[in-house]
Protein backbone atom coordinates (compact mmCIF):
# COMPACT_ATOMS: atom_id res chain seq x y z
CA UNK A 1 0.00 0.00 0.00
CA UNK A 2 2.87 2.32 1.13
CA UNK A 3 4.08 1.65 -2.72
CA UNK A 4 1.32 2.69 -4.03
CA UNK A 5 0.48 5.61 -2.61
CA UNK A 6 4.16 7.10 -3.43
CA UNK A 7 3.44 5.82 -6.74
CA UNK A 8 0.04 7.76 -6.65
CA UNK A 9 1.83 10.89 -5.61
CA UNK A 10 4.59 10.52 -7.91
CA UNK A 11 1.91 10.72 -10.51
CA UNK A 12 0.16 13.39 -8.94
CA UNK A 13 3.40 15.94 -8.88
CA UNK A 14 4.04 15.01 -12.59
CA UNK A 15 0.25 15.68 -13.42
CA UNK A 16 0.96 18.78 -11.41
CA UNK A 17 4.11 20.16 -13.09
CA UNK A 18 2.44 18.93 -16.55
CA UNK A 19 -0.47 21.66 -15.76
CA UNK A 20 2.58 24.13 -14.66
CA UNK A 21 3.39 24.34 -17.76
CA UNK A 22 0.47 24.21 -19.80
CA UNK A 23 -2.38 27.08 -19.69
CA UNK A 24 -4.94 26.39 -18.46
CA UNK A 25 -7.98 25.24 -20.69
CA UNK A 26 -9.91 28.33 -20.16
CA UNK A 27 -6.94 30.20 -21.53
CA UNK A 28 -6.98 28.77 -24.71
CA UNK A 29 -9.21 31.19 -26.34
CA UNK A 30 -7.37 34.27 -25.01
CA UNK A 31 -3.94 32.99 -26.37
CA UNK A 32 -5.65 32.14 -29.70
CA UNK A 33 -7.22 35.73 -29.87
CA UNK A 34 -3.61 37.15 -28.54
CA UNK A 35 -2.09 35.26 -31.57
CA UNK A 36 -4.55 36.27 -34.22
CA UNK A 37 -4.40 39.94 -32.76
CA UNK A 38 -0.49 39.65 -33.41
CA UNK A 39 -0.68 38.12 -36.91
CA UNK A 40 -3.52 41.02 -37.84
CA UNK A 41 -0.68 43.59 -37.40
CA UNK A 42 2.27 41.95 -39.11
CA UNK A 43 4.22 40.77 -35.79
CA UNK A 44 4.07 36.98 -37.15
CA UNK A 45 6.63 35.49 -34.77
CA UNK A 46 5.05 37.08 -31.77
CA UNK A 47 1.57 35.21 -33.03
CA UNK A 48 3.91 31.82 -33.83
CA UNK A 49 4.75 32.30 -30.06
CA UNK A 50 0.93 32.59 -28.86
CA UNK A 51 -0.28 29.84 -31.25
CA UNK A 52 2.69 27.46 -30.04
CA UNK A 53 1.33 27.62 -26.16
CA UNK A 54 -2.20 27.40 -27.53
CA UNK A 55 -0.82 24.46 -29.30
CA UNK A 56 -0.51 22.72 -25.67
CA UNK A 57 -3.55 22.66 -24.63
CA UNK A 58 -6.66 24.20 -26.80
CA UNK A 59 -8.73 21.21 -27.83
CA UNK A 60 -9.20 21.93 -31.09
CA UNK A 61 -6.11 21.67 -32.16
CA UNK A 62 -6.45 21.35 -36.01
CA UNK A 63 -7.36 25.21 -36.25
CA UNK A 64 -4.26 25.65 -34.15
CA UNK A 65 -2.17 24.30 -36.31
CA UNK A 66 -3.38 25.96 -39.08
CA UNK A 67 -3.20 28.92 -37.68
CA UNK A 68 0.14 28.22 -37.08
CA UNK A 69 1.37 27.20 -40.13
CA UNK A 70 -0.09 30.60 -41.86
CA UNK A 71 1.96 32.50 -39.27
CA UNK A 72 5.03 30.69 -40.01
CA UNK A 73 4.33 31.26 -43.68
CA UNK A 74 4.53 35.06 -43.05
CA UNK A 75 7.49 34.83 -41.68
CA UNK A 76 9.44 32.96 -44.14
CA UNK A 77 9.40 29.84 -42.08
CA UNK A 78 8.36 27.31 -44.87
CA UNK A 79 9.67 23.88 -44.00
CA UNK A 80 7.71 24.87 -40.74
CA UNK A 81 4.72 25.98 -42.19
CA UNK A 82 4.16 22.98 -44.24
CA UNK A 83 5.32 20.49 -41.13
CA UNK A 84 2.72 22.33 -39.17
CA UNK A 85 -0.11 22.20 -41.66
CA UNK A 86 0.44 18.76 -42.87
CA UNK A 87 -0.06 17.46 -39.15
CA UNK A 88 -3.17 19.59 -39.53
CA UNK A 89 -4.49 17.70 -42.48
CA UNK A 90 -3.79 14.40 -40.42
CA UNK A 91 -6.04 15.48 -37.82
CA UNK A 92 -8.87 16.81 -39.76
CA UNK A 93 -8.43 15.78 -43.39
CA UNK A 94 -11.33 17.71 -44.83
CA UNK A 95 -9.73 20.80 -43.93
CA UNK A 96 -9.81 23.02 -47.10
CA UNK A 97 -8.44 25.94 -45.87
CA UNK A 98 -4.91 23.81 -44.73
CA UNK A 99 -4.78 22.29 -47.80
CA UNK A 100 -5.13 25.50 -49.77
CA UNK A 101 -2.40 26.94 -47.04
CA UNK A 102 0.10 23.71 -47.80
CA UNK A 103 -0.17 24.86 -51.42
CA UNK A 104 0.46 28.68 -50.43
CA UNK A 105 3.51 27.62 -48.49
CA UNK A 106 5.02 24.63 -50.95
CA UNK A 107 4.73 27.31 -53.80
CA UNK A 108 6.31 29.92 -51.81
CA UNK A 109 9.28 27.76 -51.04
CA UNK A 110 10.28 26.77 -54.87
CA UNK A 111 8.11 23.62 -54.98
CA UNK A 112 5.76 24.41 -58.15
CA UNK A 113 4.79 20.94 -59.06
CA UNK A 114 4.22 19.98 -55.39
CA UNK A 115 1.75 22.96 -54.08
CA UNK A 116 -0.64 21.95 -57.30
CA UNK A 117 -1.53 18.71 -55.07
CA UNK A 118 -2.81 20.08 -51.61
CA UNK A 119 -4.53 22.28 -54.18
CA UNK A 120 -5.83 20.18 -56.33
CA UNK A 121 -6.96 18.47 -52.60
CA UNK A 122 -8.90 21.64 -51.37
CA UNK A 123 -11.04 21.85 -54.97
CA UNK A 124 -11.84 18.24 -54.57
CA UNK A 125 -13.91 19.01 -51.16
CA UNK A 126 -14.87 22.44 -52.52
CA UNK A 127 -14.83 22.67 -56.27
CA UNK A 128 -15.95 26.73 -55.75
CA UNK A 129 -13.94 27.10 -53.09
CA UNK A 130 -12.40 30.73 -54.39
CA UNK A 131 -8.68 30.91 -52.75
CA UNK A 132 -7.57 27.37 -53.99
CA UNK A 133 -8.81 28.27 -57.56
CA UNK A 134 -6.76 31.41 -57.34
CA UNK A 135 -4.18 30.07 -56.27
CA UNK A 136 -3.38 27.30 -58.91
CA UNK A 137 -4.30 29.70 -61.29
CA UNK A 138 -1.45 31.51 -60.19
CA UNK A 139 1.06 28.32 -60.13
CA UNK A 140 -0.41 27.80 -63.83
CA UNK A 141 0.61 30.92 -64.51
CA UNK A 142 4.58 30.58 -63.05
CA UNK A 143 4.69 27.42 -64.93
CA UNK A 144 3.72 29.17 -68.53
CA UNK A 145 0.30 26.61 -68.42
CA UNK A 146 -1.71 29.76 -69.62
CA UNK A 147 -4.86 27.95 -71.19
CA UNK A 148 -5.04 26.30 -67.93
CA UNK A 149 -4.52 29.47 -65.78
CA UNK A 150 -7.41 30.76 -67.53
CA UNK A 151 -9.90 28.54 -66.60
CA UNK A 152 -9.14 28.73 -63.04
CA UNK A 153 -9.45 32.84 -63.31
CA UNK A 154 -12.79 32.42 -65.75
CA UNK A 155 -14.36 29.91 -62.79
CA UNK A 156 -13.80 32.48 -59.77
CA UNK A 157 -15.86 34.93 -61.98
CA UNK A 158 -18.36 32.89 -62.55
CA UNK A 159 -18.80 32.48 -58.81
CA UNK A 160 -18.30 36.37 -58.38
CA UNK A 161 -18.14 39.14 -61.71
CA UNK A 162 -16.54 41.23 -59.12
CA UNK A 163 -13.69 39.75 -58.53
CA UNK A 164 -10.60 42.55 -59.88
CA UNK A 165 -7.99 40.06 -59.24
CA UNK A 166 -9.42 37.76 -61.19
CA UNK A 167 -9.95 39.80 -64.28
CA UNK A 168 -6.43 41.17 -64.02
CA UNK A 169 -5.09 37.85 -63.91
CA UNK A 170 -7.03 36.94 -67.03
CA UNK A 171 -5.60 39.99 -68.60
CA UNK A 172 -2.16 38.58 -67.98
CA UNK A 173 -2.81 35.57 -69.20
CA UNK A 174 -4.00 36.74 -72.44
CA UNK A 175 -1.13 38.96 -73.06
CA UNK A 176 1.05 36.10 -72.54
CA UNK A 177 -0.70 33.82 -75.35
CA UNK A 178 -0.97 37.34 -77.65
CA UNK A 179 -4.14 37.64 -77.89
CA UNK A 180 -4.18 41.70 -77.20
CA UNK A 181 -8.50 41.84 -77.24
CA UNK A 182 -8.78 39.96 -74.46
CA UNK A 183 -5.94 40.38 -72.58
CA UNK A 184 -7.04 44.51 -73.19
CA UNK A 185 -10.34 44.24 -72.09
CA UNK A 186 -10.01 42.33 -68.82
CA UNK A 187 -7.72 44.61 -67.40
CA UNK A 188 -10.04 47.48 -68.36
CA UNK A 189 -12.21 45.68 -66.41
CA UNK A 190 -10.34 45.27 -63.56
CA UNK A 191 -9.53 48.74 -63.88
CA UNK A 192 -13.20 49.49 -63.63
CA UNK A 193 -14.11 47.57 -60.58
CA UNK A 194 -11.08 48.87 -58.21
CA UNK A 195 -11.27 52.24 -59.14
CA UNK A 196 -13.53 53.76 -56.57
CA UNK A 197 -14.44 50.89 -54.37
CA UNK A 198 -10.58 49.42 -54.08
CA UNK A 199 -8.20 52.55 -53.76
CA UNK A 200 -5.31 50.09 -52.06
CA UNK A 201 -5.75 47.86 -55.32
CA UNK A 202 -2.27 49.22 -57.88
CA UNK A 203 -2.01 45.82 -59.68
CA UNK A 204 -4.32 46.41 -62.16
CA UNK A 205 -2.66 49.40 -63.12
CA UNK A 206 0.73 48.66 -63.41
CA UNK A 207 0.23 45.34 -65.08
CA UNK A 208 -1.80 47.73 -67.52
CA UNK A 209 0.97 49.74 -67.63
CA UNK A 210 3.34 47.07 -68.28
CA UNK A 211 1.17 46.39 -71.20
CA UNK A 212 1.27 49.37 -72.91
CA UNK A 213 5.05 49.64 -72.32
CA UNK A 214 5.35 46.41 -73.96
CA UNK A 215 3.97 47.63 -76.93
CA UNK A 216 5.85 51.15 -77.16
CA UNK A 217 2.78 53.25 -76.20
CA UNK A 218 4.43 55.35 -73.58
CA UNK A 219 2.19 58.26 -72.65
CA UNK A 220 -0.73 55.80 -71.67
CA UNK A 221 2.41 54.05 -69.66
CA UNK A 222 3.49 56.83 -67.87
CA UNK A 223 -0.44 57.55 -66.82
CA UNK A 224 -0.87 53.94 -65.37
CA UNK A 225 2.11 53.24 -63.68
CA UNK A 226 1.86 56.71 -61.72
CA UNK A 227 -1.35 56.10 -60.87
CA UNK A 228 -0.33 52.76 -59.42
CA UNK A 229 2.69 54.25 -57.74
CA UNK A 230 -0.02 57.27 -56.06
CA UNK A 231 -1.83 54.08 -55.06
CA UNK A 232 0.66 52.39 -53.17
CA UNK A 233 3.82 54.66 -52.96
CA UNK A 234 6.12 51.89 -51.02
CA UNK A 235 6.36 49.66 -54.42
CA UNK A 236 9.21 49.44 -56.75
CA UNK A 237 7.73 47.57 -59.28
CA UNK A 238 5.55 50.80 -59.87
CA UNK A 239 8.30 52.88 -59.58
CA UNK A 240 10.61 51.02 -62.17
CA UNK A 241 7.13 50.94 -64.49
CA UNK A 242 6.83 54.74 -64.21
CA UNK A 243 10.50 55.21 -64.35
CA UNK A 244 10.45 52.86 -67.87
CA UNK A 245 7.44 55.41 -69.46
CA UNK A 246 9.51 58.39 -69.04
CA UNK A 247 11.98 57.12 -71.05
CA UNK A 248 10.27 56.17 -73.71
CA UNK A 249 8.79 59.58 -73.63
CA UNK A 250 12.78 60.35 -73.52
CA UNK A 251 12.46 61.95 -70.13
CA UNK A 252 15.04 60.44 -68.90
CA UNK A 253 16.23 63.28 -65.92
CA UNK A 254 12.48 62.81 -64.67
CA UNK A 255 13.39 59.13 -64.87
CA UNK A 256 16.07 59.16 -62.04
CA UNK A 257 13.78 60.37 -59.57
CA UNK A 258 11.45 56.89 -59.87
CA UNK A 259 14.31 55.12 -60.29
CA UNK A 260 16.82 56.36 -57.15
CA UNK A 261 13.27 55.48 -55.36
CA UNK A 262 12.79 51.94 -57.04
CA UNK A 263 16.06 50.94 -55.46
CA UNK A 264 15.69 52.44 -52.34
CA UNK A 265 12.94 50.39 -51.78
CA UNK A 266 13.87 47.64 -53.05
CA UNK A 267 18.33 47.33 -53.28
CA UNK A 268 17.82 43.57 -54.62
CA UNK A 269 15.83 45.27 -57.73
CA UNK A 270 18.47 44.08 -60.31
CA UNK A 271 16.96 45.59 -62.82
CA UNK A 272 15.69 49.09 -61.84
CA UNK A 273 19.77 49.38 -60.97
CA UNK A 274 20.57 48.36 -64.28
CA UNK A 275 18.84 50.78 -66.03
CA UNK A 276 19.55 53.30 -63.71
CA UNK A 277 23.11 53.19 -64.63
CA UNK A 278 22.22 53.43 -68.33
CA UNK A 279 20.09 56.42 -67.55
CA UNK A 280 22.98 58.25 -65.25
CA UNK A 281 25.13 57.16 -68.42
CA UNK A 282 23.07 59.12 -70.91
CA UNK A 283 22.93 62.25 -68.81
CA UNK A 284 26.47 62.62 -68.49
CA UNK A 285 27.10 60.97 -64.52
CA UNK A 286 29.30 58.76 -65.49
CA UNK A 287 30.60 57.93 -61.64
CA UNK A 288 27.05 57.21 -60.56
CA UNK A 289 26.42 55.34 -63.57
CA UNK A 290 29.63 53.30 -62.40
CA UNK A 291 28.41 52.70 -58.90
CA UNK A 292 25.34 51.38 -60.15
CA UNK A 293 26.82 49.02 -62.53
CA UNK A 294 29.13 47.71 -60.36
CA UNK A 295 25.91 46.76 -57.85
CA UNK A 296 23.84 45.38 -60.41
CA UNK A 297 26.81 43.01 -61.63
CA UNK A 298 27.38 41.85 -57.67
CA UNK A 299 23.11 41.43 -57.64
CA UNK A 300 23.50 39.70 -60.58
CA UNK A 301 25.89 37.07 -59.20
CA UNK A 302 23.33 35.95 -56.63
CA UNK A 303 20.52 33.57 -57.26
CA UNK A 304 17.31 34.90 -57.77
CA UNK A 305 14.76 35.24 -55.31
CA UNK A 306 11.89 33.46 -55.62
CA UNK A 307 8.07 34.30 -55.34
């Protein structure tokens, strides 16, 4: 009897240091709302931390580590992400939105062929389920499979002719297989639907822009990449777009400006330092030009970033 009861209390101090350092059920919810308070505003390892104690003891643990796995996403951790979300699956196998997540974070990490499968996964359980078909649109897309990214884009507007991301996507699509109609009128389109109601929304017109640039029709360049760079003034993209109208229009000292900005946002942007250094070349600033040669050849000697 003695033995037992020690062994009793053994297991009663282990069950009691187990609780020390788990929260308490109740606390579950806060630590959840904690997390998802700290992934609203960008600070996704703080919300990895929250959703890792949840992790312990919230009962339904499946949205936990889903939750998790898009936090670890954010921040770059992939091979986490997916370990997280593919325990997720294992628990709850009909849950779309991990599967659709698994896809987000394979792609994200260089793994083209292997996100199309959790995706494929998700529209099997919810063939109008809109993220997933956006999303392998997208991969379609990467992988130059443009017949196929359109259908994907044409069946989320179906389920909503609102959708600007999807009609800007189409117009991509169609300017990659030439046909200039189409690819013209969707992105007028998606023009249409952000202009009042989506202010935040620049995509639409610097992929417009990058149209018309394509095609050596600078003024209507110039009009839609500054429109997209007033719309969200911390991209370089729209910058370099801007930057690329002006010297068409053979601006090129209003170039500079767009440009010196492009790669201040971005120093990586290979190819907004490129052309700055032509452009300081035909004004005459030959050191600068030099400078910026010299960092676009030791960018260039790095691997690419991906997505």
């Amino acid at each position: 009897m003695r033995h037992a009861s020690a062994f009793s209390l053994a297991l009663a101090l282990l069950d009691a240091g187990r609780c020390a350092q788990q929260p308490p059920a109740e606390e579950c919810q806060d630590l959840l709302e904690r997390g998802r308070r700290a992934y609203d505003s960008r600070r996704f390892e703080a919300a990895i931390g929250d959703f890792e104690v949840a992790l312990r003891s919230c009962p339904q643990r499946s949205q936990v580590l889903l939750a998790l796995g898009e936090a670890q996403l954010m921040a770059g951790r992939f091979d986490a992400s997916m370990e997280s979300l593919r325990q997720a699956i294992k628990r709850e196998p009909a849950n779309v939105m991990a599967h659709k997540v698994l896809g987000d974070a394979l792609y994200l990490a260089g793994k083209d062929v292997e996100a199309e499968q959790p995706l494929q996964a998700a529209l099997a359980l919810n063939p109008k389920f809109e993220p997933a078909l956006y999303a392998l649109g997208r991969i379609y897309y990467q992988q130059n499979r443009f017949p196929e990214a359109v259908t994907q884009f044409q069946k989320i507007i179906d389920l909503d002719p609102k959708n600007y991301r999807a009609y800007d996507n189409l117009g991509l699509c169609y300017d990659a297989l030439q046909r200039d109609n189409e690819a013209l009128r969707n992105f007028l389109k998606a023009l249409e639907l952000v202009h009042k109601d989506h202010p935040e929304y620049d995509w639409a017109h610097a992929n417009l822009a990058d149209f018309f640039l394509k095609r050596n029709m600078y003024e209507k360049a110039f009009q839609l990449a500054a429109e997209a760079a007033q719309r969200n003034p911390q991209s370089a993209r729209d910058c370099f777009l801007t930057a690329k109208a002006l010297i068409g229009l053979d601006k090129h000292e209003f170039s500079v400006r767009w440009l010196e900005r492009a790669v201040q946002l971005d120093p990586g942007y290979r190819e907004a330092h490129y052309l700055l250094a032509r452009t300081y070349q035909k004004l005459g600033r030959k050191q600068d030009a030099d400078k910026e040669f010299e960092r676009f050849r030791v960018l260039n000697e790095k691997p690419a970033s991906h997505r």
